[in-house]
PDB file of N, CA and C in Angstrom:
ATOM      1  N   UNK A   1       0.849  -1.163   0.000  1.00  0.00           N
ATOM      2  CA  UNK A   1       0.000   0.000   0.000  1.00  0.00           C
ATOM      3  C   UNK A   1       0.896   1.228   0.000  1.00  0.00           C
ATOM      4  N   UNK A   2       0.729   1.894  -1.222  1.00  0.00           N
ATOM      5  CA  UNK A   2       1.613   3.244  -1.273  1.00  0.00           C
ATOM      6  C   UNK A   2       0.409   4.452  -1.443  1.00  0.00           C
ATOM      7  N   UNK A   3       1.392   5.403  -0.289  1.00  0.00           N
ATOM      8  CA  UNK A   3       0.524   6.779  -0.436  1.00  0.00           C
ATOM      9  C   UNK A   3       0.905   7.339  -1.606  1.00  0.00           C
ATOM     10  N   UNK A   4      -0.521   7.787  -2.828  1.00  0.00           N
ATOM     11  CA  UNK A   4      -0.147   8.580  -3.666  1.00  0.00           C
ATOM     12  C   UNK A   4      -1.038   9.837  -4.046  1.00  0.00           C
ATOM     13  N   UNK A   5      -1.001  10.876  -4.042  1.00  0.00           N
ATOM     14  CA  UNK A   5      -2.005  11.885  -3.774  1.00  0.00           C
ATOM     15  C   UNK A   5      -2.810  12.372  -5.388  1.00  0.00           C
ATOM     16  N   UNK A   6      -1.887  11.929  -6.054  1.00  0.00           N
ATOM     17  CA  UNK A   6      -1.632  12.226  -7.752  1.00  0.00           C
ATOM     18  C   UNK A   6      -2.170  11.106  -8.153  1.00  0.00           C
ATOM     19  N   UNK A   7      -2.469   9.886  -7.857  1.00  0.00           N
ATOM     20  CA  UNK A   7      -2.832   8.724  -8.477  1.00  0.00           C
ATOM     21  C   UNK A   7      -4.189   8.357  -8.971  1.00  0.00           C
ATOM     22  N   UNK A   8      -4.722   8.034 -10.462  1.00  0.00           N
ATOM     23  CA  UNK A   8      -5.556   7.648 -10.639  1.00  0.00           C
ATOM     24  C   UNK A   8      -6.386   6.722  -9.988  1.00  0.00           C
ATOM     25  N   UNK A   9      -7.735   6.536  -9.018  1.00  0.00           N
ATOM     26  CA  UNK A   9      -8.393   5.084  -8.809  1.00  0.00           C
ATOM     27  C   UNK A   9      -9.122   4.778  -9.019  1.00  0.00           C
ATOM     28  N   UNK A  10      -9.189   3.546  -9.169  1.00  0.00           N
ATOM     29  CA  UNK A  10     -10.342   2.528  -9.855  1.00  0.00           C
ATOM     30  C   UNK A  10     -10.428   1.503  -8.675  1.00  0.00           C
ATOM     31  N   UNK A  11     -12.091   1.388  -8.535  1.00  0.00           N
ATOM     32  CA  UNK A  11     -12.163   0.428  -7.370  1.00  0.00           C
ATOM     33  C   UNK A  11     -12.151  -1.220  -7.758  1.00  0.00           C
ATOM     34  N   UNK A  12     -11.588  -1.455  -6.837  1.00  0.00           N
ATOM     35  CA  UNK A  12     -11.404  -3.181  -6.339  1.00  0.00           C
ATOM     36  C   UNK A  12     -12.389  -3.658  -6.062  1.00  0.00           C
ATOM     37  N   UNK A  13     -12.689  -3.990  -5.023  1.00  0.00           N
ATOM     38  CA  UNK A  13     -13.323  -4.509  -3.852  1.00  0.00           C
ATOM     39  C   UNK A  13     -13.483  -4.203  -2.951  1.00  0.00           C
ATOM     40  N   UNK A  14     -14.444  -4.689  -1.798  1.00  0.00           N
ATOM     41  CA  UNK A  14     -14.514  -4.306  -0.494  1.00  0.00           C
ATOM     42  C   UNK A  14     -14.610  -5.525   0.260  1.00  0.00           C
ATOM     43  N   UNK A  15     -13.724  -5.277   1.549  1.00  0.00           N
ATOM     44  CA  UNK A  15     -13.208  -6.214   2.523  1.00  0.00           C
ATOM     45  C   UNK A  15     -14.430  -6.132   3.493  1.00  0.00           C
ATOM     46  N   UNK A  16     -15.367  -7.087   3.463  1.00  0.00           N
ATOM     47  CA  UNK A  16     -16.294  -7.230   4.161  1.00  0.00           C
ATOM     48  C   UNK A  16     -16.438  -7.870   5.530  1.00  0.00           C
ATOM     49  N   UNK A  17     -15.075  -7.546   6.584  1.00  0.00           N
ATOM     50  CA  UNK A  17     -15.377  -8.108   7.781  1.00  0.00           C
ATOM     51  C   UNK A  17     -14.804  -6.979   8.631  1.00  0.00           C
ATOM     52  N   UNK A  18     -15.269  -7.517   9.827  1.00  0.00           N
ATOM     53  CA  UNK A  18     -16.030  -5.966  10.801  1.00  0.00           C
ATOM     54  C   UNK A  18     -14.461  -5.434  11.197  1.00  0.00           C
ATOM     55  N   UNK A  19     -13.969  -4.134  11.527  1.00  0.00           N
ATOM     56  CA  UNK A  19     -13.044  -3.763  12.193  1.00  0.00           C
ATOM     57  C   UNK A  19     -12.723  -4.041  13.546  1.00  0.00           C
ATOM     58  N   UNK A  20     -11.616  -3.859  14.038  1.00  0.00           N
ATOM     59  CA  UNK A  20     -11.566  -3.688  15.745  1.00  0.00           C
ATOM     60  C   UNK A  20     -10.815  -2.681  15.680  1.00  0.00           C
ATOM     61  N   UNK A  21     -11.115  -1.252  16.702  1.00  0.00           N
ATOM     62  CA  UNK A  21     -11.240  -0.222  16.371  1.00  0.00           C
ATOM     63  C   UNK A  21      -9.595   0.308  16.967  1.00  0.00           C
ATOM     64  N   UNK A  22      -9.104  -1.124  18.129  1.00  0.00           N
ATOM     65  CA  UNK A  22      -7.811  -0.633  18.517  1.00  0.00           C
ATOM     66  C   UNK A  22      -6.935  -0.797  17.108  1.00  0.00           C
ATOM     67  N   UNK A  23      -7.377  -1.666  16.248  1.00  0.00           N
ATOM     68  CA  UNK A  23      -6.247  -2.003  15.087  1.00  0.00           C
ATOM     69  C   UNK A  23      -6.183  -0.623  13.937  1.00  0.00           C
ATOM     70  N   UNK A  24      -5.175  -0.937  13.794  1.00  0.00           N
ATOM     71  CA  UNK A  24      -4.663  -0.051  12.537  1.00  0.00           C
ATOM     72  C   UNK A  24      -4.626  -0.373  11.182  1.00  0.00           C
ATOM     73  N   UNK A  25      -4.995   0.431  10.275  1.00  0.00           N
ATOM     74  CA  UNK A  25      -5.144  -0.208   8.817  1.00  0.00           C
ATOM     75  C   UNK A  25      -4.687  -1.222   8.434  1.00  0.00           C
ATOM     76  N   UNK A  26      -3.392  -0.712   8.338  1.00  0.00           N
ATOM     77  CA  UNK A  26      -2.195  -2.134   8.056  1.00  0.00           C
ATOM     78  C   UNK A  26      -2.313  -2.999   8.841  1.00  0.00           C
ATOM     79  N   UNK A  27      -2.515  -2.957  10.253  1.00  0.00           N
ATOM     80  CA  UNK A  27      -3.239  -4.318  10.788  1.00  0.00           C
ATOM     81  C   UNK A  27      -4.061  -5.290  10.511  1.00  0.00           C
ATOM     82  N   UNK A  28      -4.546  -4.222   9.833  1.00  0.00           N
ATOM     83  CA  UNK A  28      -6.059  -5.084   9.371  1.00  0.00           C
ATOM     84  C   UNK A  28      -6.126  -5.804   8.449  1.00  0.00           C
ATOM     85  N   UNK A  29      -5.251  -4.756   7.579  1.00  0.00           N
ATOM     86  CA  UNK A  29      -5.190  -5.826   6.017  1.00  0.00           C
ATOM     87  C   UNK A  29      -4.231  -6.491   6.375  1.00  0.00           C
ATOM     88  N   UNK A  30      -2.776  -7.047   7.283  1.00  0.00           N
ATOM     89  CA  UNK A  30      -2.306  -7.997   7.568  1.00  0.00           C
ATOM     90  C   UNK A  30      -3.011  -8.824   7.670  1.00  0.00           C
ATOM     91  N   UNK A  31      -4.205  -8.820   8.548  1.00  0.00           N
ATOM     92  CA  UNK A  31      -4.793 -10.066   9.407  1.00  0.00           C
ATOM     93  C   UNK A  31      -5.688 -10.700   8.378  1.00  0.00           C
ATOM     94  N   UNK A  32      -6.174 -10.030   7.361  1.00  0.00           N
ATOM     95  CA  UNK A  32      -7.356  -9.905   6.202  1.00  0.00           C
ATOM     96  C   UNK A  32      -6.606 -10.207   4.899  1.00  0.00           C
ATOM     97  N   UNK A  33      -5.243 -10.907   4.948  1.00  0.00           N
ATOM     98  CA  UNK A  33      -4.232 -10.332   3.549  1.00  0.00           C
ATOM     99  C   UNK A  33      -5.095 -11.782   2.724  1.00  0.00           C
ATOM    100  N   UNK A  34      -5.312 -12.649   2.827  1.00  0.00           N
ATOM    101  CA  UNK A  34      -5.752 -13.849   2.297  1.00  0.00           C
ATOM    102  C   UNK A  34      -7.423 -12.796   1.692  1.00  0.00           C
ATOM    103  N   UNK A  35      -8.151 -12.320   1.924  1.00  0.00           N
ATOM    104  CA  UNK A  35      -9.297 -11.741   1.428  1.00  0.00           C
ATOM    105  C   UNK A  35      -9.007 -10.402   0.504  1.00  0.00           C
ATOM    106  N   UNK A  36      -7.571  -9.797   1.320  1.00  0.00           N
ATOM    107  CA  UNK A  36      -6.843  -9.043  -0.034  1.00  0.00           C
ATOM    108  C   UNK A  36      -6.522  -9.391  -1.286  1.00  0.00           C
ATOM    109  N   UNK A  37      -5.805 -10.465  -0.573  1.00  0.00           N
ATOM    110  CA  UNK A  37      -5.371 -11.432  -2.291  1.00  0.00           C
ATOM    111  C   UNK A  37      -6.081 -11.652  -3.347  1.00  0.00           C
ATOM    112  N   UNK A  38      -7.535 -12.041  -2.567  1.00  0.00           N
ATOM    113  CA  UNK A  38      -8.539 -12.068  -3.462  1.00  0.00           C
ATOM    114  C   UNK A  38      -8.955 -11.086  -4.316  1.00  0.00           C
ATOM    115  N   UNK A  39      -8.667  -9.768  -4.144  1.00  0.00           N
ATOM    116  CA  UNK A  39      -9.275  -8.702  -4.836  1.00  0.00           C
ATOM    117  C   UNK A  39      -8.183  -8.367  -5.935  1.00  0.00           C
ATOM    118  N   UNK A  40      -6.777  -9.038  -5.799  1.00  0.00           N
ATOM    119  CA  UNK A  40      -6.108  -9.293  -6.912  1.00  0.00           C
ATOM    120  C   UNK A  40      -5.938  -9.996  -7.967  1.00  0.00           C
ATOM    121  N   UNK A  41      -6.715 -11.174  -7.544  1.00  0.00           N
ATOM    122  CA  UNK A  41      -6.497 -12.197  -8.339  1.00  0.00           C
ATOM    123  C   UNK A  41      -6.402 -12.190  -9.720  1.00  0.00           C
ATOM    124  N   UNK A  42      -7.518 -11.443  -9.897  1.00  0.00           N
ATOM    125  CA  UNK A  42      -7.393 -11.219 -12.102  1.00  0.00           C
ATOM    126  C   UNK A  42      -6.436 -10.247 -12.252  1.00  0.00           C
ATOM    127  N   UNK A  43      -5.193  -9.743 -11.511  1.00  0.00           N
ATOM    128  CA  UNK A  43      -4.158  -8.899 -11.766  1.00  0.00           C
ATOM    129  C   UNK A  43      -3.279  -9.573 -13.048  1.00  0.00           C
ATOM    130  N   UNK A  44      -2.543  -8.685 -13.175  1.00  0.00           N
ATOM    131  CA  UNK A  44      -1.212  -8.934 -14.586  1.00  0.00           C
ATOM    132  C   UNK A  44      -0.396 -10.231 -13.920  1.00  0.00           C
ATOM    133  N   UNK A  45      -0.096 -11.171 -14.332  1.00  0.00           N
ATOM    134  CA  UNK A  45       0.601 -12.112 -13.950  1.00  0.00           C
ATOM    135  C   UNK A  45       1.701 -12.551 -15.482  1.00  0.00           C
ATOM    136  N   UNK A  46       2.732 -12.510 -15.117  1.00  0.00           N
ATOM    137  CA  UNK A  46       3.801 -13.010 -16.162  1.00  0.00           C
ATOM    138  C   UNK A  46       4.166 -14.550 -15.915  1.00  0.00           C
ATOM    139  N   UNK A  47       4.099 -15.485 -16.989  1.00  0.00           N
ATOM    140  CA  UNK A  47       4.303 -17.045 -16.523  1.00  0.00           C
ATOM    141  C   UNK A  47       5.819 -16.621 -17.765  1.00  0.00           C
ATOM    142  N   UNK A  48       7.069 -17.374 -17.324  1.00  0.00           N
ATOM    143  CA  UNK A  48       8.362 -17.644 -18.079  1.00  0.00           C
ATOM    144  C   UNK A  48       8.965 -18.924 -17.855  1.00  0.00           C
ATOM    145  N   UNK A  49       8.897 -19.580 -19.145  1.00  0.00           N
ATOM    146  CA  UNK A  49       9.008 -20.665 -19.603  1.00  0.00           C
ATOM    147  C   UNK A  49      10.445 -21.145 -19.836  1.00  0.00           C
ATOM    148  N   UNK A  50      11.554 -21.848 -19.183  1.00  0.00           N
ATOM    149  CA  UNK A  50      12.877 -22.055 -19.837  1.00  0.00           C
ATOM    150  C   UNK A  50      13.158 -23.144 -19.958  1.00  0.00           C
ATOM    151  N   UNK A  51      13.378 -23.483 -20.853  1.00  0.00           N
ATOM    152  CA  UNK A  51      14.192 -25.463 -21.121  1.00  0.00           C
ATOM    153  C   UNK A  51      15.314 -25.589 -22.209  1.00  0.00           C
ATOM    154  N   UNK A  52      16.269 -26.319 -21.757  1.00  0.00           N
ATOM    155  CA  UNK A  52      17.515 -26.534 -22.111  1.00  0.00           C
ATOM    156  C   UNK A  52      17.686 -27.914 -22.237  1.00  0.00           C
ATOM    157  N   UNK A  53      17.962 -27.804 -23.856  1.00  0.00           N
ATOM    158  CA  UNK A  53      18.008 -29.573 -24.319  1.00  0.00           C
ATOM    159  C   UNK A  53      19.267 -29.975 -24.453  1.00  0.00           C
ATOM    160  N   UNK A  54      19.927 -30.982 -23.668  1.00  0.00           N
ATOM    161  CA  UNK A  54      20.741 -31.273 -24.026  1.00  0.00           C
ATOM    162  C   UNK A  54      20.696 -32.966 -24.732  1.00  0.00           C
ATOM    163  N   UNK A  55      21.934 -33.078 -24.656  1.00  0.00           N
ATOM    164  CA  UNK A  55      21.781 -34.801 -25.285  1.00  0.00           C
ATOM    165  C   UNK A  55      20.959 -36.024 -23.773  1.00  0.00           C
ATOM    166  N   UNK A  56      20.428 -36.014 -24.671  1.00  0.00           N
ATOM    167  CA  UNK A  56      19.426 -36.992 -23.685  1.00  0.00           C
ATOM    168  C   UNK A  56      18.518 -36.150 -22.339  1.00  0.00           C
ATOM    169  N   UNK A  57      19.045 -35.178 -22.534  1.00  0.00           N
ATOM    170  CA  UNK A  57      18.590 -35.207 -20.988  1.00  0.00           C
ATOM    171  C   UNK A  57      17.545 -33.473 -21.691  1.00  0.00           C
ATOM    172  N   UNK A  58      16.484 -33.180 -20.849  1.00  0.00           N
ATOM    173  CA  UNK A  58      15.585 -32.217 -20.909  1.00  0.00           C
ATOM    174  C   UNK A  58      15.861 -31.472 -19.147  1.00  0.00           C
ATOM    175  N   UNK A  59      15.762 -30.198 -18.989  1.00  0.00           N
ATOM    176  CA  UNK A  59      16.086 -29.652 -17.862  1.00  0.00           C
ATOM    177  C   UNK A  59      15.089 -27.708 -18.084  1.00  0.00           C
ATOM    178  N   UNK A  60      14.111 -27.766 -17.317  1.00  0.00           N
ATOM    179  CA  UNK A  60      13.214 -26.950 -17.549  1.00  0.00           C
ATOM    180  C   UNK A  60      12.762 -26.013 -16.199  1.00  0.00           C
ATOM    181  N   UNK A  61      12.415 -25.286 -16.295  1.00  0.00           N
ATOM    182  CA  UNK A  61      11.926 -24.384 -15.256  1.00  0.00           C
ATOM    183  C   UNK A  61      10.618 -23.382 -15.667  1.00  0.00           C
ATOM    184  N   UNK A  62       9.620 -22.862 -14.596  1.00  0.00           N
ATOM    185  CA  UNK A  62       8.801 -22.244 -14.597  1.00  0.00           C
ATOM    186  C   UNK A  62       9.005 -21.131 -13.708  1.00  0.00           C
ATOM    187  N   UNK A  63       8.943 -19.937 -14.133  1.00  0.00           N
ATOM    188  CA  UNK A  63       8.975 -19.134 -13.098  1.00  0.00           C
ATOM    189  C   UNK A  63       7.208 -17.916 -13.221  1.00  0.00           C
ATOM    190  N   UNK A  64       6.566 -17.880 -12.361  1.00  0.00           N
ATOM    191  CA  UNK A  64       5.302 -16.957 -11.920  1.00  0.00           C
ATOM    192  C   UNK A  64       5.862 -15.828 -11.305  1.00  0.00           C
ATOM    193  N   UNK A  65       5.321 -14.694 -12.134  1.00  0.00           N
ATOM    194  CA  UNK A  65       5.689 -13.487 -12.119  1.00  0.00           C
ATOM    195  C   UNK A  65       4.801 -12.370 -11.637  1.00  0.00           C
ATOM    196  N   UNK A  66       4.241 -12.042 -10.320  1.00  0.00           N
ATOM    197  CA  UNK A  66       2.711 -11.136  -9.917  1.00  0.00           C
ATOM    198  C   UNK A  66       3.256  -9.770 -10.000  1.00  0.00           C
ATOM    199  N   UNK A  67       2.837  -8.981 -10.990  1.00  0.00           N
ATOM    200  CA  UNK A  67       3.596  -7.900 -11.520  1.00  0.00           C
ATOM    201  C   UNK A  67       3.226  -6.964 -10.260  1.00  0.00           C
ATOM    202  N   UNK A  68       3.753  -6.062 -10.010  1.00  0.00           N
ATOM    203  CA  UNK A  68       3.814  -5.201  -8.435  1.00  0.00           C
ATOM    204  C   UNK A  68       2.431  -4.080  -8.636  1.00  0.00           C
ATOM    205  N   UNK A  69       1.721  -4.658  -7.534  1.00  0.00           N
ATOM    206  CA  UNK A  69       0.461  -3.446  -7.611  1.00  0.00           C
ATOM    207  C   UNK A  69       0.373  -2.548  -6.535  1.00  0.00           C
ATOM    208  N   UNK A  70      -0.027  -1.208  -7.275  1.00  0.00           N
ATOM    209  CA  UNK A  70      -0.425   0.177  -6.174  1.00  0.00           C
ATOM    210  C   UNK A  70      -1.695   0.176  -5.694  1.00  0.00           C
ATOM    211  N   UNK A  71      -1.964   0.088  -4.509  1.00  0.00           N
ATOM    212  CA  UNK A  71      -2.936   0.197  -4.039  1.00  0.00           C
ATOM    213  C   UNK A  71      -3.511   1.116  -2.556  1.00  0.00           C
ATOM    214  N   UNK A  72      -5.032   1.501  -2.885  1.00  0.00           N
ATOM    215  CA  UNK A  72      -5.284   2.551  -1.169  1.00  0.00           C
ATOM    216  C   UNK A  72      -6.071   1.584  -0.917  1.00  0.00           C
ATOM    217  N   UNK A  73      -6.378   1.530   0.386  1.00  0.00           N
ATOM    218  CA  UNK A  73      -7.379   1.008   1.391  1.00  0.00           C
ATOM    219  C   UNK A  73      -8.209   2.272   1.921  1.00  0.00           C
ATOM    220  N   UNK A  74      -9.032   2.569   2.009  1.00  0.00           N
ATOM    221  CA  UNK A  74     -10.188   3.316   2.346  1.00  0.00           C
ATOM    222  C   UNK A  74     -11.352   3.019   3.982  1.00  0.00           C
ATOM    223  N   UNK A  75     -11.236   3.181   4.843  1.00  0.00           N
ATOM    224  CA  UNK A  75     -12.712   2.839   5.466  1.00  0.00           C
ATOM    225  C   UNK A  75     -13.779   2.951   5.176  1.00  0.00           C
ATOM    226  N   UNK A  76     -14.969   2.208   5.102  1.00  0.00           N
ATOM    227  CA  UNK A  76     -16.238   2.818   5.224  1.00  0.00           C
ATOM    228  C   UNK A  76     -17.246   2.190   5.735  1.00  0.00           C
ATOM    229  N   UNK A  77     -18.403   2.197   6.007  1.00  0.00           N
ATOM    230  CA  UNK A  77     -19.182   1.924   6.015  1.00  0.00           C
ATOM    231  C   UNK A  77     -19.446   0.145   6.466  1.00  0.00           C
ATOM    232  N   UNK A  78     -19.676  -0.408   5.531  1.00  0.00           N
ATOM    233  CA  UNK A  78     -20.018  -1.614   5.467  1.00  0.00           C
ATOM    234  C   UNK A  78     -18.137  -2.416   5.302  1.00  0.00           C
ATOM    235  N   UNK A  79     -16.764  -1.980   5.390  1.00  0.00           N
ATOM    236  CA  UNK A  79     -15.489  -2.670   5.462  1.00  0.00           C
ATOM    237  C   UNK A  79     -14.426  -1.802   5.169  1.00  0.00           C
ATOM    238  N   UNK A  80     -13.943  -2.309   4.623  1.00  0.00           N
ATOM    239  CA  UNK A  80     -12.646  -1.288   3.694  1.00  0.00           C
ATOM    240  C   UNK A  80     -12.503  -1.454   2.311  1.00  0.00           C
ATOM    241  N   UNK A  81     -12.596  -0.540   1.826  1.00  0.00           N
ATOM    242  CA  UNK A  81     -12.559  -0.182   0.511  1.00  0.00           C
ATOM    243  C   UNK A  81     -11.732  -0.454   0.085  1.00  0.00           C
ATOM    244  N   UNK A  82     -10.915  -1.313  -1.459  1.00  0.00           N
ATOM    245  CA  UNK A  82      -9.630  -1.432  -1.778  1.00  0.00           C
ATOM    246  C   UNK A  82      -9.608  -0.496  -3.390  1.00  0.00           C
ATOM    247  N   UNK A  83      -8.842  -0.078  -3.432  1.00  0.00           N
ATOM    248  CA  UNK A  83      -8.673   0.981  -5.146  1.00  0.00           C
ATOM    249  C   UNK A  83      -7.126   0.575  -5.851  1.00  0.00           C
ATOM    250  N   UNK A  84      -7.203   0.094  -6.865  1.00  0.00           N
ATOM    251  CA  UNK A  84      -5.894  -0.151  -7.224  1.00  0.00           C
ATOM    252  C   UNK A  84      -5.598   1.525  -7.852  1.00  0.00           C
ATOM    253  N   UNK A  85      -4.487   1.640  -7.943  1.00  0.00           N
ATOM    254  CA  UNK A  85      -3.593   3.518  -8.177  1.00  0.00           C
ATOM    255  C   UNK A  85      -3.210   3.206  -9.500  1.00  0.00           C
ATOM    256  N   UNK A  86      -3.568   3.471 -10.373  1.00  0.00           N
ATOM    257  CA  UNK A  86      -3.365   4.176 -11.804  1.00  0.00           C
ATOM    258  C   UNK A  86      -1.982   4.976 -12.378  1.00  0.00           C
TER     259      UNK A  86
END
């Protein structure tokens, strides 16, 4: 989560479980990061493919790539608001 004051947003999702009012944002979405994840899921993802043939033998790798996202968290109402930053 980066502060950006200049940043385009477009909303995500909303984190639909109740606050506790001693916690702090980033607390929250720590404790909530598995229901965060979720609001990423259809994000940019890079899959890279490498294999090296040699004689007889095949030797390959996969590497998953979750391209880096900007995002605010918001309070409101009914959870927290998530906005990816533009």
């Amino acid at each position: 989560m980066l502060k950006d004051e200049n940043a385009k947003e477009d909303f995500t999702c909303t984190l639909h479980v109740k606050e506790n009012p001693t916690q702090s944002l980033y607390e929250y979405l720590l404790k909530h990061k598995d229901k965060l994840f979720d609001c990423f899921i259809s994000s940019d993802v890079k899959i890279h493919l490498d294999a090296l043939f040699e004689t007889g033998k095949i030797h390959s790798s996969t590497q998953l790539f979750f391209i880096p996202i900007r995002f605010r968290a918001k309070h409101s109402r009914d959870g927290v608001r998530i906005f990816v930053l533009r």
